[in-house]
PDB file of N, CA and C in Angstrom:
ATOM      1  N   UNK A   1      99.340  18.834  65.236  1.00  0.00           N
ATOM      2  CA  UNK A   1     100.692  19.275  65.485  1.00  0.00           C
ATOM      3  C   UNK A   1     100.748  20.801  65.707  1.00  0.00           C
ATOM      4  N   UNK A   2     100.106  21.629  64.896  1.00  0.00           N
ATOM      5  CA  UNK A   2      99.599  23.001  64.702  1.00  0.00           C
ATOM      6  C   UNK A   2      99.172  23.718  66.338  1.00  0.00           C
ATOM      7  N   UNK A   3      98.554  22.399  66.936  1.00  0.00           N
ATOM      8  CA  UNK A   3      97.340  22.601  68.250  1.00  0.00           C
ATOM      9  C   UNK A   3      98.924  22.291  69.455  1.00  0.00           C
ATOM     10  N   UNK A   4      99.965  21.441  69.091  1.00  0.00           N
ATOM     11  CA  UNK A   4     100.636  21.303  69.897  1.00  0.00           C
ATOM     12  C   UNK A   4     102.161  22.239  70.008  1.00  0.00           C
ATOM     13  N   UNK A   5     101.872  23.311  68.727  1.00  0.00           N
ATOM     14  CA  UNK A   5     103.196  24.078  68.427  1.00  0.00           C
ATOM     15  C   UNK A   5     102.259  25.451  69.606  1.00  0.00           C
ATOM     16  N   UNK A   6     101.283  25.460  69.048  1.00  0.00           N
ATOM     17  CA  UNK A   6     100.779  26.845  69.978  1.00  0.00           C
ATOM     18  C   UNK A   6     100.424  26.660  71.444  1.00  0.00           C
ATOM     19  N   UNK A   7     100.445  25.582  71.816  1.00  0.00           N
ATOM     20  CA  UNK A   7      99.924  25.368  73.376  1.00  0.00           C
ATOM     21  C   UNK A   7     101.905  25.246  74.192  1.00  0.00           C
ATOM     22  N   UNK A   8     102.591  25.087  73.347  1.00  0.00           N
ATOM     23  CA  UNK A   8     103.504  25.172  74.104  1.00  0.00           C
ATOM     24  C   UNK A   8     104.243  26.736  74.200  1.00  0.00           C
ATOM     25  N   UNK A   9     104.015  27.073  72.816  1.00  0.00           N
ATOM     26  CA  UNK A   9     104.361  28.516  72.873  1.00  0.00           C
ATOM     27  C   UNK A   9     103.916  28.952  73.724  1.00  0.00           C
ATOM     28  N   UNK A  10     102.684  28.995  74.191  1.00  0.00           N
ATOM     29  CA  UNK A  10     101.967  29.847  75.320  1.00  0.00           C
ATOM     30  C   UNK A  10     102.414  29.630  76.107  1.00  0.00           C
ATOM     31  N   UNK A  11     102.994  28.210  76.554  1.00  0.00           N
ATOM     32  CA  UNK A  11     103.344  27.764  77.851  1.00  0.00           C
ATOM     33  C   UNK A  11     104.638  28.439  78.420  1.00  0.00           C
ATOM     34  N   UNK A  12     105.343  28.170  77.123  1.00  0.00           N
ATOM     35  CA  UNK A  12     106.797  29.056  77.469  1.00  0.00           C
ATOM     36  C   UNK A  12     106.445  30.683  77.379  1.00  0.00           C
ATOM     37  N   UNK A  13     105.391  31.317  76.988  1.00  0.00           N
ATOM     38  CA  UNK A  13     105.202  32.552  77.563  1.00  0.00           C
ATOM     39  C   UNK A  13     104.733  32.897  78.950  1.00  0.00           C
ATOM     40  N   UNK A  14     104.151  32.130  79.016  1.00  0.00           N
ATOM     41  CA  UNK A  14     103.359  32.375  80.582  1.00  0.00           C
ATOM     42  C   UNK A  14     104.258  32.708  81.836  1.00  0.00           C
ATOM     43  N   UNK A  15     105.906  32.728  81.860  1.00  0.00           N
ATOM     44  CA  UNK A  15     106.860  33.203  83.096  1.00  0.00           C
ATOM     45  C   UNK A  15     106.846  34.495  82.958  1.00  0.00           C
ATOM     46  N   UNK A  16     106.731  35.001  81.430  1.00  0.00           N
ATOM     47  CA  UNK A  16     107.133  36.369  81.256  1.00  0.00           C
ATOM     48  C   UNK A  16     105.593  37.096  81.315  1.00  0.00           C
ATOM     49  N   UNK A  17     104.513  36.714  81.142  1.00  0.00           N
ATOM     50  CA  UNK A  17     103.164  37.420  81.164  1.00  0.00           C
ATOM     51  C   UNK A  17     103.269  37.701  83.031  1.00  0.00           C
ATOM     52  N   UNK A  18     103.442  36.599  83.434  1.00  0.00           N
ATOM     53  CA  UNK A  18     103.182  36.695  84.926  1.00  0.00           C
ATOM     54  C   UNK A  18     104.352  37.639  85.980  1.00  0.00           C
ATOM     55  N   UNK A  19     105.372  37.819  85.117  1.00  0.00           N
ATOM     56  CA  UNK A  19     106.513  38.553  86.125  1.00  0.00           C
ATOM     57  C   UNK A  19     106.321  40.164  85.537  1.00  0.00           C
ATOM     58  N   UNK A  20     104.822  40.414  85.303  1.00  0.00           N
ATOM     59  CA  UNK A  20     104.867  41.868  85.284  1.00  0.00           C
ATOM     60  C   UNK A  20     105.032  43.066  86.276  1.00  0.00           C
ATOM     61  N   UNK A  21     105.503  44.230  86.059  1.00  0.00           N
ATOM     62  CA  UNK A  21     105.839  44.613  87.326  1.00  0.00           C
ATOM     63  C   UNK A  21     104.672  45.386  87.982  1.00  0.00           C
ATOM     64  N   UNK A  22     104.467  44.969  89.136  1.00  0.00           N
ATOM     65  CA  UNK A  22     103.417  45.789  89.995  1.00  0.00           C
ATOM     66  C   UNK A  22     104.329  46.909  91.163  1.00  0.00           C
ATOM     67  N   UNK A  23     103.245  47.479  91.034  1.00  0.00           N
ATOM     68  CA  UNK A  23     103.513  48.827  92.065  1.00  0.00           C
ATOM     69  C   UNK A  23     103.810  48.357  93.798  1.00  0.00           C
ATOM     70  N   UNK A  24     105.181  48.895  93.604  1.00  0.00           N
ATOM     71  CA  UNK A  24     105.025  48.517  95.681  1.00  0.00           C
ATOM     72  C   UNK A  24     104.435  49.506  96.273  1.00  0.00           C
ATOM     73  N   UNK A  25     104.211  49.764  97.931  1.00  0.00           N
ATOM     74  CA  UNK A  25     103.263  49.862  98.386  1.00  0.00           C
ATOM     75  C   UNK A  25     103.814  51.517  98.382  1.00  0.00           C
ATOM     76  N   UNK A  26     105.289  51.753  98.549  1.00  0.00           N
ATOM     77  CA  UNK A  26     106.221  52.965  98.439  1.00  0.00           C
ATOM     78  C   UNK A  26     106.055  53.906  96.783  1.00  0.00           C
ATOM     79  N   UNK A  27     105.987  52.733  96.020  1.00  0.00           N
ATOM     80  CA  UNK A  27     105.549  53.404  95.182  1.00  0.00           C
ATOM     81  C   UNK A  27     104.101  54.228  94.492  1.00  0.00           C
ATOM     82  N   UNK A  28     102.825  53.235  95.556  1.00  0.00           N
ATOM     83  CA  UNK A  28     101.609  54.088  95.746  1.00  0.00           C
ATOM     84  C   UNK A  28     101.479  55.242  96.762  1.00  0.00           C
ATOM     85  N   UNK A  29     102.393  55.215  97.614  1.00  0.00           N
ATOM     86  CA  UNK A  29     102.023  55.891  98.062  1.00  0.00           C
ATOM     87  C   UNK A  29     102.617  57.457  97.769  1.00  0.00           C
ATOM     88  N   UNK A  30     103.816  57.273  97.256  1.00  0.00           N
ATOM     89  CA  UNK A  30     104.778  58.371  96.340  1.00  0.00           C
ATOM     90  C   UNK A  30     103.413  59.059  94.816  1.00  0.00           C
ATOM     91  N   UNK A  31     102.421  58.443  94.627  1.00  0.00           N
ATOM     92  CA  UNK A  31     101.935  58.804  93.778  1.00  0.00           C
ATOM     93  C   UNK A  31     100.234  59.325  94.036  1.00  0.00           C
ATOM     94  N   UNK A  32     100.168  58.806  95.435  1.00  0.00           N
ATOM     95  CA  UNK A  32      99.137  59.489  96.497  1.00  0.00           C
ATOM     96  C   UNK A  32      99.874  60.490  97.067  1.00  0.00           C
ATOM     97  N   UNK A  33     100.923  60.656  96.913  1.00  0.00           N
ATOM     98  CA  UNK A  33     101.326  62.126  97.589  1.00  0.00           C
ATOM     99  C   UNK A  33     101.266  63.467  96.536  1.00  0.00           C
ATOM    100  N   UNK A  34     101.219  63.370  95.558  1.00  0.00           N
ATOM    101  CA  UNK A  34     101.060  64.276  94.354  1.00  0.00           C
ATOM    102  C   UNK A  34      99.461  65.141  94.550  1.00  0.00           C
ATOM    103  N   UNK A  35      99.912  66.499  94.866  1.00  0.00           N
ATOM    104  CA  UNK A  35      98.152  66.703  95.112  1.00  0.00           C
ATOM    105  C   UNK A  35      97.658  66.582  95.771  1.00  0.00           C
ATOM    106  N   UNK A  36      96.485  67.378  96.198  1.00  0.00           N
ATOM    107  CA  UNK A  36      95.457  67.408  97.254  1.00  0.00           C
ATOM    108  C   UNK A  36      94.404  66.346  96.811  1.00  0.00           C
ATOM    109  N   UNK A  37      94.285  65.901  97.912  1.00  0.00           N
ATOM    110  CA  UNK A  37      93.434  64.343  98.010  1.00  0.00           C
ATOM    111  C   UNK A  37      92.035  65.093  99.105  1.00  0.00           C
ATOM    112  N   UNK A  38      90.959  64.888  98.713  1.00  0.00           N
ATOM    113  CA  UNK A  38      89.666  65.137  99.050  1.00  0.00           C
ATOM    114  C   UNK A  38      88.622  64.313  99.205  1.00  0.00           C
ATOM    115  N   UNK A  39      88.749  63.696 100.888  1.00  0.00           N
ATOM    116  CA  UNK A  39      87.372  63.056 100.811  1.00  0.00           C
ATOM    117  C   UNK A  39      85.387  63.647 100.684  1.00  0.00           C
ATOM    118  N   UNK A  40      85.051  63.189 100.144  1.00  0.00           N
ATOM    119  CA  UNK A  40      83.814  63.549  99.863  1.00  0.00           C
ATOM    120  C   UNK A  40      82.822  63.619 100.666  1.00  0.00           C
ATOM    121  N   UNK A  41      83.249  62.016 101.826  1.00  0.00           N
ATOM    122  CA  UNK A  41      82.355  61.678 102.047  1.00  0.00           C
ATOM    123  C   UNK A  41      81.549  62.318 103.334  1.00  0.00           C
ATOM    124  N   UNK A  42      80.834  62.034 104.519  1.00  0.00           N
ATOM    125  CA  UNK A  42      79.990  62.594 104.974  1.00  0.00           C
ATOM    126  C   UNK A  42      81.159  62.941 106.152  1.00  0.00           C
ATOM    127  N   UNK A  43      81.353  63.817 107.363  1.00  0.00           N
ATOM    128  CA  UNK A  43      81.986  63.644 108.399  1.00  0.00           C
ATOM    129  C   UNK A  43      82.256  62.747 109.103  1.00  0.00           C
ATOM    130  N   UNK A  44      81.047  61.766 109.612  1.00  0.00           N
ATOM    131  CA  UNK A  44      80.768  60.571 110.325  1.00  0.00           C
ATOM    132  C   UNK A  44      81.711  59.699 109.199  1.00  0.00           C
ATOM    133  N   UNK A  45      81.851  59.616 108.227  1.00  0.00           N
ATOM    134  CA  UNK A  45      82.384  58.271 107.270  1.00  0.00           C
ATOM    135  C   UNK A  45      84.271  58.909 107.726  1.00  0.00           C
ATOM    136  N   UNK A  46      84.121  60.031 107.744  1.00  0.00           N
ATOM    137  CA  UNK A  46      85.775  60.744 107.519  1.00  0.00           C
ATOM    138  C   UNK A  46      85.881  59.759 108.829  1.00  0.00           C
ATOM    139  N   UNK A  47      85.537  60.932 109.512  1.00  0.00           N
ATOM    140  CA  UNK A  47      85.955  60.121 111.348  1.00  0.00           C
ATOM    141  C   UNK A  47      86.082  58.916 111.687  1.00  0.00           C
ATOM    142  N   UNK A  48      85.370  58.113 110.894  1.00  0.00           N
ATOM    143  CA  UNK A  48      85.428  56.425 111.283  1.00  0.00           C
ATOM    144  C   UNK A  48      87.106  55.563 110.183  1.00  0.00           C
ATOM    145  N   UNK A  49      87.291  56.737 108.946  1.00  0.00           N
ATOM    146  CA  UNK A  49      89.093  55.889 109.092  1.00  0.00           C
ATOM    147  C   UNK A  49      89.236  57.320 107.175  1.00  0.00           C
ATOM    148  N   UNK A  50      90.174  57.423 107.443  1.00  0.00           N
ATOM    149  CA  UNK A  50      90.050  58.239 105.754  1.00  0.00           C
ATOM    150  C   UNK A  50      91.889  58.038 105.452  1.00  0.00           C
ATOM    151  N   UNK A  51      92.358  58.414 104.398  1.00  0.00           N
ATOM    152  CA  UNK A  51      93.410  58.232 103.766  1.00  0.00           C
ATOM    153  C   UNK A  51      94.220  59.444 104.540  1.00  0.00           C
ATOM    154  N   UNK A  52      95.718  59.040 104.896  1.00  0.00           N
ATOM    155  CA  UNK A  52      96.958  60.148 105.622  1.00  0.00           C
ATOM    156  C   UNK A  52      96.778  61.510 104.577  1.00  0.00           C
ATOM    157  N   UNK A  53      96.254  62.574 105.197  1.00  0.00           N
ATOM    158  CA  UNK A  53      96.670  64.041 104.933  1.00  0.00           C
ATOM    159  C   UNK A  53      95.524  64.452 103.917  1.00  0.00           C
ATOM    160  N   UNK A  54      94.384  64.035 103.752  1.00  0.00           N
ATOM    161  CA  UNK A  54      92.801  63.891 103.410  1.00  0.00           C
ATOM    162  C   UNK A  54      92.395  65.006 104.055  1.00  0.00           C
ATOM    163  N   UNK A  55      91.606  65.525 103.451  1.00  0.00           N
ATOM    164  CA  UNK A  55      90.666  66.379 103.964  1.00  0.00           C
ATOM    165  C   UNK A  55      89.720  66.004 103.650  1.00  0.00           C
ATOM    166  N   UNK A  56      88.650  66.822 104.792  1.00  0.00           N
ATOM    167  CA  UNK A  56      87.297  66.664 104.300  1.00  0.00           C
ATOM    168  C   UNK A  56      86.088  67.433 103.788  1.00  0.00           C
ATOM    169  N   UNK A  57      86.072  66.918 102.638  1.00  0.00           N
ATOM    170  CA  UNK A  57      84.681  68.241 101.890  1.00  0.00           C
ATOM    171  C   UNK A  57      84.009  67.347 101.522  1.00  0.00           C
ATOM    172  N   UNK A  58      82.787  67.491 101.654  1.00  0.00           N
ATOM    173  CA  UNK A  58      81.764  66.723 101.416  1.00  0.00           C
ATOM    174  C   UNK A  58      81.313  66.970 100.162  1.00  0.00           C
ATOM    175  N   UNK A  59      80.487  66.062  99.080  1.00  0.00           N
ATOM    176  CA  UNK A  59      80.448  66.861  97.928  1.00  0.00           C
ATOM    177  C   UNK A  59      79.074  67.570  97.182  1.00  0.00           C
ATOM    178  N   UNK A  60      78.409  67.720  98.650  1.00  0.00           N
ATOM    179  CA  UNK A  60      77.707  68.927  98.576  1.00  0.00           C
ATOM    180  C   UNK A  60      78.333  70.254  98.831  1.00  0.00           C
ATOM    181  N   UNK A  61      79.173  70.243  99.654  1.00  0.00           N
ATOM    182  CA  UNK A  61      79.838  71.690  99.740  1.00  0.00           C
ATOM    183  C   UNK A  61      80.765  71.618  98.527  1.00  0.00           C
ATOM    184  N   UNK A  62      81.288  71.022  97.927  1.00  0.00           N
ATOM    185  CA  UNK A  62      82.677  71.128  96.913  1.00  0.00           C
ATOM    186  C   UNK A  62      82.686  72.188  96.478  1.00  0.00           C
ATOM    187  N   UNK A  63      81.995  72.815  96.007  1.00  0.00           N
ATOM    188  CA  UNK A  63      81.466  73.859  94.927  1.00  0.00           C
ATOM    189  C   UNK A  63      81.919  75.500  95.886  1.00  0.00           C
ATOM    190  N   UNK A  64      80.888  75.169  97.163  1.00  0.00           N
ATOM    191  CA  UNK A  64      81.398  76.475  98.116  1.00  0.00           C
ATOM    192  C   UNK A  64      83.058  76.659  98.460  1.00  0.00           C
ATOM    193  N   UNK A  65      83.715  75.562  98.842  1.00  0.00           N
ATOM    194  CA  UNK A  65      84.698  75.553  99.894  1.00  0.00           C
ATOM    195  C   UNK A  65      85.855  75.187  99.324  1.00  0.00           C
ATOM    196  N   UNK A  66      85.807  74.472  97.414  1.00  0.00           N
ATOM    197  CA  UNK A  66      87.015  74.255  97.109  1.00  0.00           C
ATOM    198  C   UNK A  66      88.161  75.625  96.843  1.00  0.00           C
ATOM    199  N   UNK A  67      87.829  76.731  96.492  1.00  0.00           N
ATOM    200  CA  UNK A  67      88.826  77.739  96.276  1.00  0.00           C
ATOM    201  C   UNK A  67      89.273  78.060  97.719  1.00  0.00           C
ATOM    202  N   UNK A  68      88.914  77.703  99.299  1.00  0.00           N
ATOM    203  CA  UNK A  68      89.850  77.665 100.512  1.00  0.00           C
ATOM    204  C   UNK A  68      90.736  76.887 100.400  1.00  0.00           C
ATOM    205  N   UNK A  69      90.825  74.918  99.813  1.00  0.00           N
ATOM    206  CA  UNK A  69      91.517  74.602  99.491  1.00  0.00           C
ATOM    207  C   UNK A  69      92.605  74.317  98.677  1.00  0.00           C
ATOM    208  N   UNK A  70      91.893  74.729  97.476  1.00  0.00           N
ATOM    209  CA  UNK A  70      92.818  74.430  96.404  1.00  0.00           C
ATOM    210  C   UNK A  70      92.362  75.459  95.479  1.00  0.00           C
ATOM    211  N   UNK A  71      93.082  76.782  95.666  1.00  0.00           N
ATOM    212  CA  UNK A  71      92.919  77.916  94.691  1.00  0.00           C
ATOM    213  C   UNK A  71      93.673  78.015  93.671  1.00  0.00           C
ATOM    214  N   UNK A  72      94.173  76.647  93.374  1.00  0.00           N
ATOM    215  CA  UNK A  72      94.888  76.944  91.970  1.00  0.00           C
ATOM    216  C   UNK A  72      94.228  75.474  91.345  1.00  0.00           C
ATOM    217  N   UNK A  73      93.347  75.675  89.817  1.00  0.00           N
ATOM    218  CA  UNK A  73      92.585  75.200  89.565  1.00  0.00           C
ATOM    219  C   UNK A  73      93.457  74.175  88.582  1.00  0.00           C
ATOM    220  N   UNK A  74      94.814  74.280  88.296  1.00  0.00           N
ATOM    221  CA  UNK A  74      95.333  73.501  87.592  1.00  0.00           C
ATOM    222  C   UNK A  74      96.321  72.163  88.519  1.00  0.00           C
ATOM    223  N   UNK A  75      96.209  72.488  89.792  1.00  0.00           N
ATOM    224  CA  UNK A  75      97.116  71.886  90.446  1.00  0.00           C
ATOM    225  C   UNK A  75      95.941  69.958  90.771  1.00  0.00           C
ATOM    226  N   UNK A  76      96.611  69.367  90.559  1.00  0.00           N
ATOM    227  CA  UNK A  76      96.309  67.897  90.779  1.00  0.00           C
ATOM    228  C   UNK A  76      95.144  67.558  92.309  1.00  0.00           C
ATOM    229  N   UNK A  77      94.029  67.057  92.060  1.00  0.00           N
ATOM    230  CA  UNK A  77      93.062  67.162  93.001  1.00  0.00           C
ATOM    231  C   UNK A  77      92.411  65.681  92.910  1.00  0.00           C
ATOM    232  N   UNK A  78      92.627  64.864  94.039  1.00  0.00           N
ATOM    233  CA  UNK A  78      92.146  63.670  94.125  1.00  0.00           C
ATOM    234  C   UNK A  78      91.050  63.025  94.945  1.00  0.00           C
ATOM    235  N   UNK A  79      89.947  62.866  94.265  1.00  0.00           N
ATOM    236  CA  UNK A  79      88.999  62.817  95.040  1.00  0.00           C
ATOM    237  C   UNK A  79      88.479  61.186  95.463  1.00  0.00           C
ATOM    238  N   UNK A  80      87.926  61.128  96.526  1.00  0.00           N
ATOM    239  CA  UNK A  80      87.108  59.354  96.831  1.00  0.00           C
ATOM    240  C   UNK A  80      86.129  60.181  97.581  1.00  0.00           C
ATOM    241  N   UNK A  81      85.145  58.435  97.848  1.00  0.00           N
ATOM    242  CA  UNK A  81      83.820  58.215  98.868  1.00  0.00           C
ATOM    243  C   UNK A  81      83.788  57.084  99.328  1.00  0.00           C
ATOM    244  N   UNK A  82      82.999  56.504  99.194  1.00  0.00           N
ATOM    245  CA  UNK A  82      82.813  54.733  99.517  1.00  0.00           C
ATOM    246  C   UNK A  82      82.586  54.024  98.448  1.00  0.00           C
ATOM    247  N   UNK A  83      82.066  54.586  97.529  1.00  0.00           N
ATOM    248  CA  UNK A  83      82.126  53.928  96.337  1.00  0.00           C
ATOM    249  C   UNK A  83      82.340  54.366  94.468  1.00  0.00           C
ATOM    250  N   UNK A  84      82.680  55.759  94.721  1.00  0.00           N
ATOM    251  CA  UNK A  84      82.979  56.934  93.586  1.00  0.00           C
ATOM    252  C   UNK A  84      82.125  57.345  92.995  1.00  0.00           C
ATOM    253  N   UNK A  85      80.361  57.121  93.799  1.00  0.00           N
ATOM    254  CA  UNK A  85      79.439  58.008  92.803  1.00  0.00           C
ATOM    255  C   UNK A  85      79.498  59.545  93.635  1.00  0.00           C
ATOM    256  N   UNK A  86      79.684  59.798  95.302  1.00  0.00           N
ATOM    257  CA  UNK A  86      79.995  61.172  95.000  1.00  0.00           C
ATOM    258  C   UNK A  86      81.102  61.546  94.623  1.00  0.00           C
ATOM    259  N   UNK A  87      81.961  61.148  94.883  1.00  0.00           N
ATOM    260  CA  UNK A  87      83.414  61.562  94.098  1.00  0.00           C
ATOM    261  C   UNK A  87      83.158  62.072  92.739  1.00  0.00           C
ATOM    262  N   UNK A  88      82.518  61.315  91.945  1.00  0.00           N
ATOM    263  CA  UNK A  88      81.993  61.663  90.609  1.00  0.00           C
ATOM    264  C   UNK A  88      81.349  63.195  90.368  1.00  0.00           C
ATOM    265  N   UNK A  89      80.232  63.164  91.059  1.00  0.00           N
ATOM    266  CA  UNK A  89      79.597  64.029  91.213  1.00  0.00           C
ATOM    267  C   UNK A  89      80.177  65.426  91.164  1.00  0.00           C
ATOM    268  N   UNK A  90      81.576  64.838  92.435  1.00  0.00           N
ATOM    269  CA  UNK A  90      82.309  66.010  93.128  1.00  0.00           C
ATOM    270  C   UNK A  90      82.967  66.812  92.270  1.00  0.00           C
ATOM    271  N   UNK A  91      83.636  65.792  91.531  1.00  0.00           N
ATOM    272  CA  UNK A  91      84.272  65.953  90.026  1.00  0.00           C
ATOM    273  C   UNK A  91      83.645  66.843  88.543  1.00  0.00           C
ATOM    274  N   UNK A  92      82.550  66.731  88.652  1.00  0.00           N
ATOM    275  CA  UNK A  92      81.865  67.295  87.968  1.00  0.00           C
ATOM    276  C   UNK A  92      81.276  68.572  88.305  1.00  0.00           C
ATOM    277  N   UNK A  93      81.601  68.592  89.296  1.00  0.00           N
ATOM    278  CA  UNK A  93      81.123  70.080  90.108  1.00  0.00           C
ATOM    279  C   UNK A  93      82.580  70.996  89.982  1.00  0.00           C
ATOM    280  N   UNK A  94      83.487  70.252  90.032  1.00  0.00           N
ATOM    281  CA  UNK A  94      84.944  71.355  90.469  1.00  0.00           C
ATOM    282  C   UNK A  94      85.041  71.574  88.112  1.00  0.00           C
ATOM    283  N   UNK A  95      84.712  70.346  87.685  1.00  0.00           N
ATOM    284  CA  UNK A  95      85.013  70.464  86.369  1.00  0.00           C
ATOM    285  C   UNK A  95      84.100  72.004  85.409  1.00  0.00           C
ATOM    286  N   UNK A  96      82.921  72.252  85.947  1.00  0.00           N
ATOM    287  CA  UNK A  96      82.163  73.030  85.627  1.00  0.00           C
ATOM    288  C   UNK A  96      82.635  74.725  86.123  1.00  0.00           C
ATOM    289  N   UNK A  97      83.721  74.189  87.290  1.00  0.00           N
ATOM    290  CA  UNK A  97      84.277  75.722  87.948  1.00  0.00           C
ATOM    291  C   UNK A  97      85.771  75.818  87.252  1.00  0.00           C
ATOM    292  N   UNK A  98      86.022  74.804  86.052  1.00  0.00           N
ATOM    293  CA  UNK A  98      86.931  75.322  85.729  1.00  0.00           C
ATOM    294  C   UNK A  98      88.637  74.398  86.190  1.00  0.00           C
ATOM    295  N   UNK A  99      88.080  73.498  87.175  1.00  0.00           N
ATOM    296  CA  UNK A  99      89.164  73.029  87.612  1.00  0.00           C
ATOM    297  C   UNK A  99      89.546  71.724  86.400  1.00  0.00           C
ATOM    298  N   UNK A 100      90.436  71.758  86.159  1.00  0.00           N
ATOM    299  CA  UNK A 100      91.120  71.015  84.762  1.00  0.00           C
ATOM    300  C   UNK A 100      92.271  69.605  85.030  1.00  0.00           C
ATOM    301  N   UNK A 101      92.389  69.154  86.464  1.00  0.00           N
ATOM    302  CA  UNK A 101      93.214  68.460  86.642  1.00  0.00           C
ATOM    303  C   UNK A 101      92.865  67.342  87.803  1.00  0.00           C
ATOM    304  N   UNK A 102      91.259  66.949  87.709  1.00  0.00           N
ATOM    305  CA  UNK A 102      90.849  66.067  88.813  1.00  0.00           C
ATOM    306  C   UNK A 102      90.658  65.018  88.491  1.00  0.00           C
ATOM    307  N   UNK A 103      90.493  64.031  89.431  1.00  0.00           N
ATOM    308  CA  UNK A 103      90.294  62.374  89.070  1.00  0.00           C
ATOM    309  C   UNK A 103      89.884  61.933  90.364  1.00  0.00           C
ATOM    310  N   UNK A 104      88.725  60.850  89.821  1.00  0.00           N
ATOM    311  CA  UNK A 104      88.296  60.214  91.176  1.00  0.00           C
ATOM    312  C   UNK A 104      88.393  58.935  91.012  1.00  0.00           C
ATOM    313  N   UNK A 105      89.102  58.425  92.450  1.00  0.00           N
ATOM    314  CA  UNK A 105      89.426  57.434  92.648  1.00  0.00           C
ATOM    315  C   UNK A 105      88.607  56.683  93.440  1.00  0.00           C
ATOM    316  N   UNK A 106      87.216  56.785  92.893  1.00  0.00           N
ATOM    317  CA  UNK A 106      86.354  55.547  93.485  1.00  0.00           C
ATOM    318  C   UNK A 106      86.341  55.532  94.955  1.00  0.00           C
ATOM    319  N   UNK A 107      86.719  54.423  96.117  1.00  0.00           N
ATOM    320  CA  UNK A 107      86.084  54.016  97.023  1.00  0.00           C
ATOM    321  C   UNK A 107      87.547  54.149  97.810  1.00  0.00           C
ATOM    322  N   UNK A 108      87.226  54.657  99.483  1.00  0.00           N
ATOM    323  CA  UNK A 108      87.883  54.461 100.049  1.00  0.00           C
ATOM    324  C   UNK A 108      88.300  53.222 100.352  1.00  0.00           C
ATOM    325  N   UNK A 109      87.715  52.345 100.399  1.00  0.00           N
ATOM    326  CA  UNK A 109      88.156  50.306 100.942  1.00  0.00           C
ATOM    327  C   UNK A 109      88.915  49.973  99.850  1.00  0.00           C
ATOM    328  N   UNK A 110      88.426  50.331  98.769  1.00  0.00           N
ATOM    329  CA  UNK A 110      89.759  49.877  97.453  1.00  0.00           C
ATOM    330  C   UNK A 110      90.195  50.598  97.448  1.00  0.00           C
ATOM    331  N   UNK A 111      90.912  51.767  97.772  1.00  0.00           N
ATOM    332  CA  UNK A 111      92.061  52.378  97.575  1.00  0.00           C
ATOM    333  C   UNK A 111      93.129  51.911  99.313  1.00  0.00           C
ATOM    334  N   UNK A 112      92.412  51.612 100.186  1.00  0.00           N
ATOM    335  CA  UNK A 112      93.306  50.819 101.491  1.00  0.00           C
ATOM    336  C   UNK A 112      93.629  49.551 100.765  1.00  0.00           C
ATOM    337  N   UNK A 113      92.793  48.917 100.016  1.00  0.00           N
ATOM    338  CA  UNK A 113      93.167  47.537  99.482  1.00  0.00           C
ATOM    339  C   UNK A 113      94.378  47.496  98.616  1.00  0.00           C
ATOM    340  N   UNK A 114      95.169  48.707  97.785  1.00  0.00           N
ATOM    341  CA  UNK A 114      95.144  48.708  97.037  1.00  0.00           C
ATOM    342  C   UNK A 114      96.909  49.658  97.390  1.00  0.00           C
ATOM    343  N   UNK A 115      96.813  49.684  98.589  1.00  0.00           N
ATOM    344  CA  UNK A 115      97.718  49.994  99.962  1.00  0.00           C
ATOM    345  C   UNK A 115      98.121  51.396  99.956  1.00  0.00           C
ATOM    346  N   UNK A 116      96.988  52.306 100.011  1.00  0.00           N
ATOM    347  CA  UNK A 116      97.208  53.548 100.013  1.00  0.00           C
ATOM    348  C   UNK A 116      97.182  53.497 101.526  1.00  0.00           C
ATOM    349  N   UNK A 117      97.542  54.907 102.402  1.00  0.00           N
ATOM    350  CA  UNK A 117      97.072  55.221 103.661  1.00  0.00           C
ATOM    351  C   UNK A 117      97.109  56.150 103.990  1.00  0.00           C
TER     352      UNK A 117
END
């Protein structure tokens, strides 16, 4: 009886687990607009498709070329690649110069998936 009080409870939870609210596509992209967004990846990868208003630094240069872009080290800095190990990298390079407000967002294909543009 015990096995049949809790399987229904769940059951009658399961409308409200599932009507959680997800992000519309207006609302990712309102939160991709915050900040300079920095692709990492190579030129050839930029040129073939990259995220609206992206730049490109590769993240061997990061280190040289980020104070042209973003000379204020507290301001919001969002980095990708194809799959977020240079992003990482990239991240760890701007973190060592001091920059205090970066995050990498992994892979360009999941962040289109994911309905950035």
């Amino acid at each position: 009886m015990k096995k049949l009080a809790w399987i229904l409870g769940f059951a009658a939870m399961m409308p409200m687990m599932s009507s959680a609210k997800q992000a519309s596509v207006q609302q990712v992209q309102a939160e991709k607009a915050a900040g300079i967004w920095i692709d990492v990846r190579s030129a050839e990868e930029f040129q073939q498709g990259h995220l609206n208003g992206a730049i490109n630094v590769t993240h061997t240069e990061i280190a040289q070329r980020i104070a042209e872009v973003a000379p204020d080290k507290n301001q919001p800095i969002h980095l990708y690649c194809r799959s977020g190990h240079r992003a990482e990298a990239a991240l760890n390079e701007l973190k060592k110069l001091g920059y205090s407000n970066v995050t990498n967002h992994g892979g360009y294909d999941d962040l289109i998936k994911a309905g950035l543009k």
